[in-house]
PDB file of N, CA and C in Angstrom:
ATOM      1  N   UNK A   1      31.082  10.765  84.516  1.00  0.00           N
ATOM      2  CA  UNK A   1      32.217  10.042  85.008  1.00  0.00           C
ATOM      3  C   UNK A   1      32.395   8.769  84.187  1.00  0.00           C
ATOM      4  N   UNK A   2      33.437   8.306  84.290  1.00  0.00           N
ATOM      5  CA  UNK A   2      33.998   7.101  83.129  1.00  0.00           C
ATOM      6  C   UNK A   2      33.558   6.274  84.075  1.00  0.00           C
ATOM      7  N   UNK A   3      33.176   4.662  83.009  1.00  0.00           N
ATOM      8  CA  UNK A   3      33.151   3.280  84.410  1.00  0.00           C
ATOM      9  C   UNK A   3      33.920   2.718  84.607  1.00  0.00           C
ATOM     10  N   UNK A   4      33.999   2.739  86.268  1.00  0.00           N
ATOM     11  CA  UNK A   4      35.524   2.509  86.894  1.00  0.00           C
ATOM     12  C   UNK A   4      36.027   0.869  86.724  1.00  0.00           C
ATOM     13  N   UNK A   5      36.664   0.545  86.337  1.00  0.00           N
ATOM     14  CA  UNK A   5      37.579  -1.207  85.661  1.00  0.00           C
ATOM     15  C   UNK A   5      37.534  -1.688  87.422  1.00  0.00           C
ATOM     16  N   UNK A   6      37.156  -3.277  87.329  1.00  0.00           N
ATOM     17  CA  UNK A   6      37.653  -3.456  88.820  1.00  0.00           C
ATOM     18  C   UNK A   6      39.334  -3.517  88.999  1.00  0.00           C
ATOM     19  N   UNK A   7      39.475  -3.370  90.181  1.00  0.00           N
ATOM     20  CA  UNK A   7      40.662  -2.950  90.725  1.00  0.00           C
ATOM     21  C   UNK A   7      41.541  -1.016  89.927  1.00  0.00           C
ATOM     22  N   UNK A   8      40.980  -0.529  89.483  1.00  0.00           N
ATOM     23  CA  UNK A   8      41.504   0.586  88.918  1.00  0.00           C
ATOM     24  C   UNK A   8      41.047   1.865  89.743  1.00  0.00           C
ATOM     25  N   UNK A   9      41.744   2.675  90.554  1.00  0.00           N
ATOM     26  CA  UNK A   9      41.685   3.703  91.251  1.00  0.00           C
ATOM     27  C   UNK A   9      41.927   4.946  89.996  1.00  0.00           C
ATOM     28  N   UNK A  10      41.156   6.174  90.581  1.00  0.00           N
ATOM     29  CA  UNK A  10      41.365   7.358  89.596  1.00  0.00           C
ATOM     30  C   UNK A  10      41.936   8.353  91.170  1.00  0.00           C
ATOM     31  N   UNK A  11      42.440   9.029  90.460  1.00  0.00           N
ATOM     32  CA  UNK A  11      43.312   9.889  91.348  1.00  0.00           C
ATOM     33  C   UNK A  11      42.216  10.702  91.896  1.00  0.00           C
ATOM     34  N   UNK A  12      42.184  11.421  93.796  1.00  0.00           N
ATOM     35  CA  UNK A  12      41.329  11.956  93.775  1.00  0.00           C
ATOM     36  C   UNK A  12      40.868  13.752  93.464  1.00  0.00           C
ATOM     37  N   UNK A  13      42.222  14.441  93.249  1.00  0.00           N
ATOM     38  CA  UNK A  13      42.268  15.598  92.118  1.00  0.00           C
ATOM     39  C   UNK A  13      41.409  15.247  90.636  1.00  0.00           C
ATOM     40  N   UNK A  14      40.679  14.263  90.077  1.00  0.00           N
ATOM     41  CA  UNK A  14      40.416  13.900  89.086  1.00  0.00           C
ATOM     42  C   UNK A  14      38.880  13.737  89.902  1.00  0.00           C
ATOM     43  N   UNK A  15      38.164  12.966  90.736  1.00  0.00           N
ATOM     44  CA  UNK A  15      37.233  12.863  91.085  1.00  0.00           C
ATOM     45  C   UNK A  15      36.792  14.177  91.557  1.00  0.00           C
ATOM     46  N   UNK A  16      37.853  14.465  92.140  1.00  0.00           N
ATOM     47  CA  UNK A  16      36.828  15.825  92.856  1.00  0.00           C
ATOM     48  C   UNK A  16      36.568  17.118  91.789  1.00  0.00           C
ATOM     49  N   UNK A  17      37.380  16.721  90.998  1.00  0.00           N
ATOM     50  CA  UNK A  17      37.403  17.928  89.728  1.00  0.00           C
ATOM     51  C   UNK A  17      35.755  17.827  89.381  1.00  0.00           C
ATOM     52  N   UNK A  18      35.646  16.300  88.864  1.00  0.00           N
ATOM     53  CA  UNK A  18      34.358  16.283  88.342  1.00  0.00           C
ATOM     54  C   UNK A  18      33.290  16.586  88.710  1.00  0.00           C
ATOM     55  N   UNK A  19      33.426  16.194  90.106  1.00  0.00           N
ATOM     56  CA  UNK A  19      31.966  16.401  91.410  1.00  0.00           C
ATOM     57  C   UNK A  19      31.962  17.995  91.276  1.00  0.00           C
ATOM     58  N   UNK A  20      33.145  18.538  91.214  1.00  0.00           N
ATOM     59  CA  UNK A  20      32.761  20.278  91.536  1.00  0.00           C
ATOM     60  C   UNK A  20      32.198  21.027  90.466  1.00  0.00           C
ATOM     61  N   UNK A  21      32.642  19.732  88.807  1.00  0.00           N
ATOM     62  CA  UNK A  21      31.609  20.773  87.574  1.00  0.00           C
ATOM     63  C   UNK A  21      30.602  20.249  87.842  1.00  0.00           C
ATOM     64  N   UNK A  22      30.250  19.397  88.203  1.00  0.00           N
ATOM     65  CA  UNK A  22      28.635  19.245  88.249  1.00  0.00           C
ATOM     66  C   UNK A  22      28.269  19.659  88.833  1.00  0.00           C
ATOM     67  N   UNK A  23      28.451  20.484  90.499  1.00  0.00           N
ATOM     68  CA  UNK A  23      27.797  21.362  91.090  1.00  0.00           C
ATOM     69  C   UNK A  23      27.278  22.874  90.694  1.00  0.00           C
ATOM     70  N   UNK A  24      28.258  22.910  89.913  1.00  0.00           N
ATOM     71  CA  UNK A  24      28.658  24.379  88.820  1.00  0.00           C
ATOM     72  C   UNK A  24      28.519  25.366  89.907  1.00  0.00           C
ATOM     73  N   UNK A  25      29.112  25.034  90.909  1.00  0.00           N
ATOM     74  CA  UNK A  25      30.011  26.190  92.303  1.00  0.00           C
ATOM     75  C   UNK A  25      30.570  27.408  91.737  1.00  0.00           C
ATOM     76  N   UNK A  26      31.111  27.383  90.373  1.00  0.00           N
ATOM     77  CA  UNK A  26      31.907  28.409  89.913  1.00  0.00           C
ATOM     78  C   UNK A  26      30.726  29.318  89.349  1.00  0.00           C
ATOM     79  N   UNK A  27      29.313  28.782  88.840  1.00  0.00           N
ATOM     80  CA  UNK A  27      28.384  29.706  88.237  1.00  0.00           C
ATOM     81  C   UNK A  27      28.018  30.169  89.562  1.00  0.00           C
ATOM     82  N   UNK A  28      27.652  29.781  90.150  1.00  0.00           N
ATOM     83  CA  UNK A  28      26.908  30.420  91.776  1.00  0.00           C
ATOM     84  C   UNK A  28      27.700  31.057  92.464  1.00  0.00           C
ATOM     85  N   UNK A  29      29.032  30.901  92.456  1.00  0.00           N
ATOM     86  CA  UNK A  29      29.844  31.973  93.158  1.00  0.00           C
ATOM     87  C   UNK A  29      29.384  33.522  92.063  1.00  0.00           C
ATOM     88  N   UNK A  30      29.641  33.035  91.005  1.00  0.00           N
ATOM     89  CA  UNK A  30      29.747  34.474  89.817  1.00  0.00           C
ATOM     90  C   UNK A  30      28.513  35.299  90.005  1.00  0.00           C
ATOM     91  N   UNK A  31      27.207  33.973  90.522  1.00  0.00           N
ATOM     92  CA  UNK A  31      26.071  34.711  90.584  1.00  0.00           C
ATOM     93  C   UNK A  31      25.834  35.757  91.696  1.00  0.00           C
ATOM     94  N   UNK A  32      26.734  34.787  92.767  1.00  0.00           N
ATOM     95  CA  UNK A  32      26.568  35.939  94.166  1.00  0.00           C
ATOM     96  C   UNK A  32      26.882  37.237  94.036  1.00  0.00           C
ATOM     97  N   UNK A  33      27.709  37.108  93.041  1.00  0.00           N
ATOM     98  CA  UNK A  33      28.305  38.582  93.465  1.00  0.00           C
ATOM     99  C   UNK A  33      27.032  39.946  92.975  1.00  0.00           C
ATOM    100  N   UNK A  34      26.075  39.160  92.320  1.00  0.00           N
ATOM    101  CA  UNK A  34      25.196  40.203  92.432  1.00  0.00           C
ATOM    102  C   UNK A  34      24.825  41.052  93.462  1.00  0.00           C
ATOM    103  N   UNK A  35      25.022  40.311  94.656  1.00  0.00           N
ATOM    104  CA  UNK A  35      24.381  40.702  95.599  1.00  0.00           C
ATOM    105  C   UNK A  35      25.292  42.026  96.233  1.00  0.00           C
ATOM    106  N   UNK A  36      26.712  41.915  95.757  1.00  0.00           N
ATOM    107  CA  UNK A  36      27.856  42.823  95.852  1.00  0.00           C
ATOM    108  C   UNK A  36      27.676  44.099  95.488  1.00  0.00           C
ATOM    109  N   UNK A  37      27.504  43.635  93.933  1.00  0.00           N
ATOM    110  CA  UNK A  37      27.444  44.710  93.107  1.00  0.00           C
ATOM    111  C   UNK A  37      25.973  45.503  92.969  1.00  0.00           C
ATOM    112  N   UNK A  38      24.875  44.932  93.481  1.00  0.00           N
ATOM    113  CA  UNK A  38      23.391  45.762  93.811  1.00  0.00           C
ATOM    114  C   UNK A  38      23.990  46.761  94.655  1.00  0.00           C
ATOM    115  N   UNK A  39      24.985  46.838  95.591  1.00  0.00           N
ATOM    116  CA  UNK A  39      24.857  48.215  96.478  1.00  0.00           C
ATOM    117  C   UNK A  39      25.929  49.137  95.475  1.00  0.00           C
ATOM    118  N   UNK A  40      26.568  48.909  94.820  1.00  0.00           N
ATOM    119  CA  UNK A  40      27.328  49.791  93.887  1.00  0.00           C
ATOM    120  C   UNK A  40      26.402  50.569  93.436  1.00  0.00           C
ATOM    121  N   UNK A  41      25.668  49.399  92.458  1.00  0.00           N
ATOM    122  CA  UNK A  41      24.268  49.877  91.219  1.00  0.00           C
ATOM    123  C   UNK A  41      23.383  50.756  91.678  1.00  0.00           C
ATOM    124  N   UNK A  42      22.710  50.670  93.280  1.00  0.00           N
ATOM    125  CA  UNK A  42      21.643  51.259  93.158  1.00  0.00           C
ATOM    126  C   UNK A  42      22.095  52.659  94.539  1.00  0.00           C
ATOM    127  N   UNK A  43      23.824  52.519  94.630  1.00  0.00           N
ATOM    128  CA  UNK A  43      24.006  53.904  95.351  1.00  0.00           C
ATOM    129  C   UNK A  43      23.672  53.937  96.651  1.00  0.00           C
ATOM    130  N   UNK A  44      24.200  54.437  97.658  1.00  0.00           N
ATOM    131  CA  UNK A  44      23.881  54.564  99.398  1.00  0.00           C
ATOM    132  C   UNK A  44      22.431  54.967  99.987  1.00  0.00           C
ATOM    133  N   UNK A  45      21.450  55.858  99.165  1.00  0.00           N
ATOM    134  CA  UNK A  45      20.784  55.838  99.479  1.00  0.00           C
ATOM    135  C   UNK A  45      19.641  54.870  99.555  1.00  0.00           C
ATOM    136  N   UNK A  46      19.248  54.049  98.446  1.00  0.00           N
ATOM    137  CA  UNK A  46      18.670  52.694  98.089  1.00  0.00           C
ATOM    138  C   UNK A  46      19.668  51.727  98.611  1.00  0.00           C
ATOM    139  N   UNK A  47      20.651  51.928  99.178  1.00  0.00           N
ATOM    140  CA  UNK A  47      21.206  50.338  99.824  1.00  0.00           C
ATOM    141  C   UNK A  47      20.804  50.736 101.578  1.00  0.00           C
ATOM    142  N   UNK A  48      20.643  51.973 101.733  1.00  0.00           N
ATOM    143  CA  UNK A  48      19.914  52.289 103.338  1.00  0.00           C
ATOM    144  C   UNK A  48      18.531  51.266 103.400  1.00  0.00           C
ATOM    145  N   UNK A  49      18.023  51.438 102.441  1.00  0.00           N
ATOM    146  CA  UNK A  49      16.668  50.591 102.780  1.00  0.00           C
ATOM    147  C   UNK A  49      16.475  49.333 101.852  1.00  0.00           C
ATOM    148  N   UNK A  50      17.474  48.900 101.690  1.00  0.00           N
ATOM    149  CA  UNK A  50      17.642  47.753 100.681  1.00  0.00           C
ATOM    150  C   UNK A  50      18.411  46.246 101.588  1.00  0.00           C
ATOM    151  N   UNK A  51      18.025  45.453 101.540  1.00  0.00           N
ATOM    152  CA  UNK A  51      19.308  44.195 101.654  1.00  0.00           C
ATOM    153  C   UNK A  51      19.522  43.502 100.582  1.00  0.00           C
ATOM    154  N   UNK A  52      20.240  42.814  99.871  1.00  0.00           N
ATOM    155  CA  UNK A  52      20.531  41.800  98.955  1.00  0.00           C
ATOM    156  C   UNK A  52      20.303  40.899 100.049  1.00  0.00           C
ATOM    157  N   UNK A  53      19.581  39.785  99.771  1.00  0.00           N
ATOM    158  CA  UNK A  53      19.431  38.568 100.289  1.00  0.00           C
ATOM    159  C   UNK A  53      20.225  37.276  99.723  1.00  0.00           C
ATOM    160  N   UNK A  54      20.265  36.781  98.582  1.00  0.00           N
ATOM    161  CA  UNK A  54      21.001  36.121  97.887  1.00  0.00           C
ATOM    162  C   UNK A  54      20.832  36.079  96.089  1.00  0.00           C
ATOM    163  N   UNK A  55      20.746  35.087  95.726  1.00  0.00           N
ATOM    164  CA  UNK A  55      20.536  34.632  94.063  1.00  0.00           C
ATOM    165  C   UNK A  55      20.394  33.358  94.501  1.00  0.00           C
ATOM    166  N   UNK A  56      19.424  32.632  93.994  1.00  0.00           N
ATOM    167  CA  UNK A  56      18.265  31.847  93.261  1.00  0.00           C
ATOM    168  C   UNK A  56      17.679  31.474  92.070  1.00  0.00           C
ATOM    169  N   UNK A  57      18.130  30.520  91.292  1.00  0.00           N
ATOM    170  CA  UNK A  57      17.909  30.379  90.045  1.00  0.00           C
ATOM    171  C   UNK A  57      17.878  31.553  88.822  1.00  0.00           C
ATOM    172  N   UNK A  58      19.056  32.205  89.259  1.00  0.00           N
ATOM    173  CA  UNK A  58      19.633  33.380  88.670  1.00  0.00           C
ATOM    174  C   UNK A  58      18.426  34.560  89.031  1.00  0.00           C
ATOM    175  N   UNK A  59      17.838  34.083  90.174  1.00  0.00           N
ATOM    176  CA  UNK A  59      16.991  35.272  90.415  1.00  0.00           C
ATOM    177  C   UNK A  59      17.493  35.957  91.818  1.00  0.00           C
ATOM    178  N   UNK A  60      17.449  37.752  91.840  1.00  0.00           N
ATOM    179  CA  UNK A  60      18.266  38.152  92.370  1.00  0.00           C
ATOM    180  C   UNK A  60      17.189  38.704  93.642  1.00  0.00           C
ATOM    181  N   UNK A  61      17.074  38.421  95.205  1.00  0.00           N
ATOM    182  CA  UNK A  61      15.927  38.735  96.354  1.00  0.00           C
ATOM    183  C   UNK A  61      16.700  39.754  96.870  1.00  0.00           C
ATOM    184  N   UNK A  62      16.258  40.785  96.748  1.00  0.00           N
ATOM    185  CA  UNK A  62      15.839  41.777  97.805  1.00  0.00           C
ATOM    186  C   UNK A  62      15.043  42.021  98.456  1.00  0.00           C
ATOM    187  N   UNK A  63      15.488  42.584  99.998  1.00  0.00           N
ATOM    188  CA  UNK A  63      14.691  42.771 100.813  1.00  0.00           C
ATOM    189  C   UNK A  63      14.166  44.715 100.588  1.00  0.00           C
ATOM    190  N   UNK A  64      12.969  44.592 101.007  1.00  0.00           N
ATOM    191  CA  UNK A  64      12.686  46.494 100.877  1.00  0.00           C
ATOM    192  C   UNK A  64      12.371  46.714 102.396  1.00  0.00           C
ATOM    193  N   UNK A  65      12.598  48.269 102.424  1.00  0.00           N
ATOM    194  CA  UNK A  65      12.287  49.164 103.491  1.00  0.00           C
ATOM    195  C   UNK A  65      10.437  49.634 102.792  1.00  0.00           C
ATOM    196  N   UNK A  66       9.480  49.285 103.395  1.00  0.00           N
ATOM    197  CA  UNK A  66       8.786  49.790 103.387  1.00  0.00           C
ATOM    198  C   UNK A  66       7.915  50.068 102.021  1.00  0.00           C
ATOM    199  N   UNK A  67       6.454  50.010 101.753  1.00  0.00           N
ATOM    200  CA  UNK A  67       5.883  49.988 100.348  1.00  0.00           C
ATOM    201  C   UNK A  67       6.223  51.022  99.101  1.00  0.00           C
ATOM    202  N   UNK A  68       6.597  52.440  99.933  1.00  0.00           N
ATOM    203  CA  UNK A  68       6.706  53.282  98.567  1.00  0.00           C
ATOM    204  C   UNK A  68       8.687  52.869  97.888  1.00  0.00           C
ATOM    205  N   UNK A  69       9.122  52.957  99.012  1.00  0.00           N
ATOM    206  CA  UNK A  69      10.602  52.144  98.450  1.00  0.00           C
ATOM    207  C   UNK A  69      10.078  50.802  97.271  1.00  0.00           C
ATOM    208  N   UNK A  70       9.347  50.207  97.539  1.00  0.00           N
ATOM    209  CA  UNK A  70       9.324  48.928  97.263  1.00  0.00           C
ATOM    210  C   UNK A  70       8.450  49.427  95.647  1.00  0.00           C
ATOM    211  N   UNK A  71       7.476  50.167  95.563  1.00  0.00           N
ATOM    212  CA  UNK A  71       7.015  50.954  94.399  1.00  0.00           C
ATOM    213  C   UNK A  71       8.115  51.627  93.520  1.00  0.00           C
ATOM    214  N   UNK A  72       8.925  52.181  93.933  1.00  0.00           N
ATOM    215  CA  UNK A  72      10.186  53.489  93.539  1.00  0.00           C
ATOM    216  C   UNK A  72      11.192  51.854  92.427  1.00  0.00           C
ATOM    217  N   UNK A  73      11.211  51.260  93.341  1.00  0.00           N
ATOM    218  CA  UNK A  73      12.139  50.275  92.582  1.00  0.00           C
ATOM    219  C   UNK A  73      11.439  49.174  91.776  1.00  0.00           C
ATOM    220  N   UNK A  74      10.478  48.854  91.804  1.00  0.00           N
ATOM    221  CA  UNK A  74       9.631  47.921  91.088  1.00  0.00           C
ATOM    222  C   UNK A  74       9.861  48.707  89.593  1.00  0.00           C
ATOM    223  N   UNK A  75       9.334  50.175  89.281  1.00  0.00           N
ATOM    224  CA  UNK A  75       9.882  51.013  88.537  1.00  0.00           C
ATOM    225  C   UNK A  75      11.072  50.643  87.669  1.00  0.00           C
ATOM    226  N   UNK A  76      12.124  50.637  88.828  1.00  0.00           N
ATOM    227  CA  UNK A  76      13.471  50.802  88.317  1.00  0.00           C
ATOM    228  C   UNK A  76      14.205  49.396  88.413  1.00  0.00           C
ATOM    229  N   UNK A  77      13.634  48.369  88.153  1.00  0.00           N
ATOM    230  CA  UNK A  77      14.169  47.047  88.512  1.00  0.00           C
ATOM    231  C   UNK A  77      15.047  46.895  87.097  1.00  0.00           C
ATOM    232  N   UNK A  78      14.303  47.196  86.280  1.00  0.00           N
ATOM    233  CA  UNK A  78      14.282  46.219  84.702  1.00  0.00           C
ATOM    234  C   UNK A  78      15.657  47.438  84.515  1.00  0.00           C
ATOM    235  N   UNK A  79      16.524  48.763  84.606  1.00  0.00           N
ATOM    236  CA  UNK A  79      17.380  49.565  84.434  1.00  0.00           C
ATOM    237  C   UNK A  79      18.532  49.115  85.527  1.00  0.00           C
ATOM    238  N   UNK A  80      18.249  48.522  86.702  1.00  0.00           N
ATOM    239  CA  UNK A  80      19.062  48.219  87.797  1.00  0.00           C
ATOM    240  C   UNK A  80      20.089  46.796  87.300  1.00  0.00           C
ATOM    241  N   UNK A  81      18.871  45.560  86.838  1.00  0.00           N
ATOM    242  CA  UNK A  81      19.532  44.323  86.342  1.00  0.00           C
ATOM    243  C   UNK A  81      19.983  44.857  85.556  1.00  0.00           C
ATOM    244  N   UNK A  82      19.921  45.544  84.178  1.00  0.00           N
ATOM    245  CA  UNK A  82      20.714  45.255  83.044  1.00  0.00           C
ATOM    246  C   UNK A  82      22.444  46.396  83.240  1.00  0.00           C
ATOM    247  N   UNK A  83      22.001  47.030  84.693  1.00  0.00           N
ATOM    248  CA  UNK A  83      23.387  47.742  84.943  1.00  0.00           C
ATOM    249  C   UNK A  83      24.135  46.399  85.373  1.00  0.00           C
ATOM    250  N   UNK A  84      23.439  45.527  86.106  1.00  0.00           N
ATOM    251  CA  UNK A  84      24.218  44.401  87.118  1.00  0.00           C
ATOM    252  C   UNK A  84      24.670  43.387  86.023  1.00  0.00           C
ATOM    253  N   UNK A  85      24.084  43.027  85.415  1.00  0.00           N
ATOM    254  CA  UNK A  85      24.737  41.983  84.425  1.00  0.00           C
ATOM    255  C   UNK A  85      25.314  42.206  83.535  1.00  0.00           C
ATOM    256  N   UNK A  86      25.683  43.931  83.477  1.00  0.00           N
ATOM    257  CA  UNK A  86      26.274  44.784  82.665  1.00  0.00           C
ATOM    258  C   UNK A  86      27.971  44.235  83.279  1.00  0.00           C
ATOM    259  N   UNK A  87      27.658  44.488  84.915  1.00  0.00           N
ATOM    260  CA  UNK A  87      29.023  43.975  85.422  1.00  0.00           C
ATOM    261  C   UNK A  87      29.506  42.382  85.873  1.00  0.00           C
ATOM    262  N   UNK A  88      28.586  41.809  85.126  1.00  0.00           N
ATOM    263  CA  UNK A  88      28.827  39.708  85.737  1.00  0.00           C
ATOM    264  C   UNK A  88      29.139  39.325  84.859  1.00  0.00           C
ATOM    265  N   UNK A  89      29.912  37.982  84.361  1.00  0.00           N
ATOM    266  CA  UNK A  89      30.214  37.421  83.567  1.00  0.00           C
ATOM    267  C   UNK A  89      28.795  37.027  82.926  1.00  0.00           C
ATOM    268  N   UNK A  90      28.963  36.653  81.909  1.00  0.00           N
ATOM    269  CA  UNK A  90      27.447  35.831  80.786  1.00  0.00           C
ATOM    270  C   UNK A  90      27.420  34.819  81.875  1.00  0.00           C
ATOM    271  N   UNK A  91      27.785  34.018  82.249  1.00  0.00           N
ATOM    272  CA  UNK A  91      27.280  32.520  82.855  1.00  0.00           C
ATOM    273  C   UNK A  91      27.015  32.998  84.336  1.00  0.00           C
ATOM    274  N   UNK A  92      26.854  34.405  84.945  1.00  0.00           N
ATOM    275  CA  UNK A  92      26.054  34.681  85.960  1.00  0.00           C
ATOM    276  C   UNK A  92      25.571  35.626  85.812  1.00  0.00           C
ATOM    277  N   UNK A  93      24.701  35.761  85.079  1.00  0.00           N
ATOM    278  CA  UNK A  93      23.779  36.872  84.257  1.00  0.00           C
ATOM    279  C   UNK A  93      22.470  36.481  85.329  1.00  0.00           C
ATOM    280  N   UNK A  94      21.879  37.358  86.085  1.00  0.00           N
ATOM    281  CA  UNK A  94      20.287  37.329  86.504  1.00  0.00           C
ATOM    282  C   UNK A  94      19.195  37.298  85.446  1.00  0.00           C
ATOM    283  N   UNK A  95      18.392  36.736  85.914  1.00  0.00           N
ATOM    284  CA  UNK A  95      17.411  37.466  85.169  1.00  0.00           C
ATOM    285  C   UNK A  95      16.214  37.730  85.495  1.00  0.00           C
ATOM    286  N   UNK A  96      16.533  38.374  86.564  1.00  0.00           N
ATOM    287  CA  UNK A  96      15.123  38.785  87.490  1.00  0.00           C
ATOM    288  C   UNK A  96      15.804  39.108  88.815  1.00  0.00           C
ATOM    289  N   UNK A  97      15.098  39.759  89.054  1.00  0.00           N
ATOM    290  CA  UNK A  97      14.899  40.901  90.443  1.00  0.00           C
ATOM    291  C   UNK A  97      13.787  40.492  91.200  1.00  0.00           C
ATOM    292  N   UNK A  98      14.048  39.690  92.527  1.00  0.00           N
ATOM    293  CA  UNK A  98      12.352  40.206  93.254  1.00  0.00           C
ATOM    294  C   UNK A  98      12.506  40.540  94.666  1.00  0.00           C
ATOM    295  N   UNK A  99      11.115  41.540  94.780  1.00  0.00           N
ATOM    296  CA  UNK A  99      11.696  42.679  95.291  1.00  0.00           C
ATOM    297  C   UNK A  99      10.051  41.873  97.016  1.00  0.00           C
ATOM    298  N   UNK A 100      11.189  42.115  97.948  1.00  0.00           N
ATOM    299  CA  UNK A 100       9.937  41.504  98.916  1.00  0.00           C
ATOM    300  C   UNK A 100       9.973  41.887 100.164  1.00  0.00           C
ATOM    301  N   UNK A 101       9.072  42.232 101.153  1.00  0.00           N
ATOM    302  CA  UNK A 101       9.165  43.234 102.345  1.00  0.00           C
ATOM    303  C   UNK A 101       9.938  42.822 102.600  1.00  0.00           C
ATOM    304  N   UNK A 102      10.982  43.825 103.832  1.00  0.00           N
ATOM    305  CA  UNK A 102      11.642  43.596 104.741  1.00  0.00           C
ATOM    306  C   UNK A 102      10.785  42.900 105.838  1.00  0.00           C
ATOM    307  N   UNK A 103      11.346  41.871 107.017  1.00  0.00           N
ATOM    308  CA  UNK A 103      10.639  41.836 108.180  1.00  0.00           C
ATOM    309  C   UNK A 103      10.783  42.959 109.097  1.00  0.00           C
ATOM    310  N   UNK A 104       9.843  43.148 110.268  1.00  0.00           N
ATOM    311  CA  UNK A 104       9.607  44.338 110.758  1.00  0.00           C
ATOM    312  C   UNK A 104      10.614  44.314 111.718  1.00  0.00           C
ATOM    313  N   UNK A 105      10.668  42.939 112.386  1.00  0.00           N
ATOM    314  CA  UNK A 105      12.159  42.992 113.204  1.00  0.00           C
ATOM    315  C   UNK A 105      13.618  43.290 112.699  1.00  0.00           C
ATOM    316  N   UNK A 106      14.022  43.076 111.701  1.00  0.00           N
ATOM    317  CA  UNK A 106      15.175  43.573 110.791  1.00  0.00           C
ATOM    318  C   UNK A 106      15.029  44.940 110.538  1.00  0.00           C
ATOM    319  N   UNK A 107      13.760  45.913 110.208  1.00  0.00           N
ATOM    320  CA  UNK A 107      13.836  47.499 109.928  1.00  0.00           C
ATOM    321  C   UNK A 107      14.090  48.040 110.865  1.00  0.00           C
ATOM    322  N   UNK A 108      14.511  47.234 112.366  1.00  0.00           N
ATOM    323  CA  UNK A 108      14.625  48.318 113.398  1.00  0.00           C
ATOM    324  C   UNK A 108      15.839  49.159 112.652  1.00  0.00           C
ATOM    325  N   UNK A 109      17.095  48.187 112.449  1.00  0.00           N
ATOM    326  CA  UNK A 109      18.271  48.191 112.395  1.00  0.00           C
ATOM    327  C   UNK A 109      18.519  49.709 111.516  1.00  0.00           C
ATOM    328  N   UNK A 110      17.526  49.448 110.573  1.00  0.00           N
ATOM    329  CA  UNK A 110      17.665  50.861 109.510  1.00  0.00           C
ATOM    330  C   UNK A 110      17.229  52.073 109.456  1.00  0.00           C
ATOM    331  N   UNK A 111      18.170  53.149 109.046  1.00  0.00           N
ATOM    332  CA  UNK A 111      17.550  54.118 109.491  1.00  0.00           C
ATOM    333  C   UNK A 111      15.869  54.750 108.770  1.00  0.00           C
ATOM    334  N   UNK A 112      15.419  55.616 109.841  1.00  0.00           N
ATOM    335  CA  UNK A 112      14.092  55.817 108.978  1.00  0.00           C
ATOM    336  C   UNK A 112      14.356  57.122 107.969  1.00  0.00           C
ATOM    337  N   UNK A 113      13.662  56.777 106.735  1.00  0.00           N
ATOM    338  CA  UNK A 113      13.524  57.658 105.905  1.00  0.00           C
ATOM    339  C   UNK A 113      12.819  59.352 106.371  1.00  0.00           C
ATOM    340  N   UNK A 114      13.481  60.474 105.656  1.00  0.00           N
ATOM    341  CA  UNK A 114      13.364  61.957 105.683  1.00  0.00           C
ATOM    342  C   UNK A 114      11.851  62.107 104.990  1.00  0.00           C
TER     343      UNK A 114
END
């Protein structure tokens, strides 16, 4: 920000402009949408036992159904991100996946695996 002259007002479309690049709101929105596009990427059956939780220092939390789910995709993490950032802009690119139990009260909700 410039230093403000006494008595000199800056318009507040001009202040708030600035406050919002420095939050960089627009990278973290771009980043969320990972969490969108993980149920595209990894298909209905892996989003049954999957949650996107959020993004975190471009790191992307999922929740798992259970240890061999959580094995099956540990596997397939490093093929999953580079589909996802295949679909994000460069300035919300992940770069990492982590993959961490579900709680046991939340798996009621899902169905159990065949």
């Amino acid at each position: 920000m410039k230093p403000r002259h006494r008595g000199h007002l800056e318009p507040v479309a001009s202040v708030l402009d600035q406050m919002l690049a420095a939050l960089k709101l627009d990278s973290h929105f771009a980043a969320a949408q990972a969490t969108e596009i993980w149920l595209q990427v990894v298909g209905p059956d892996v989003a049954k036992r999957t949650r996107p939780v959020g993004v975190r220092d471009a790191e992307l939390l999922i929740e798992v159904q259970g240890a061999v789910w959580m094995g099956h995709l540990a596997i397939l993490r490093q093929g999953i991100m580079e589909e996802i950032n295949a679909k994000l802009p460069a300035e919300a690119r992940i770069r990492a996946i982590r993959l961490t139990p579900m709680r046991c009260k939340e798996e009621k909700g899902i169905e159990p695996t065949a």
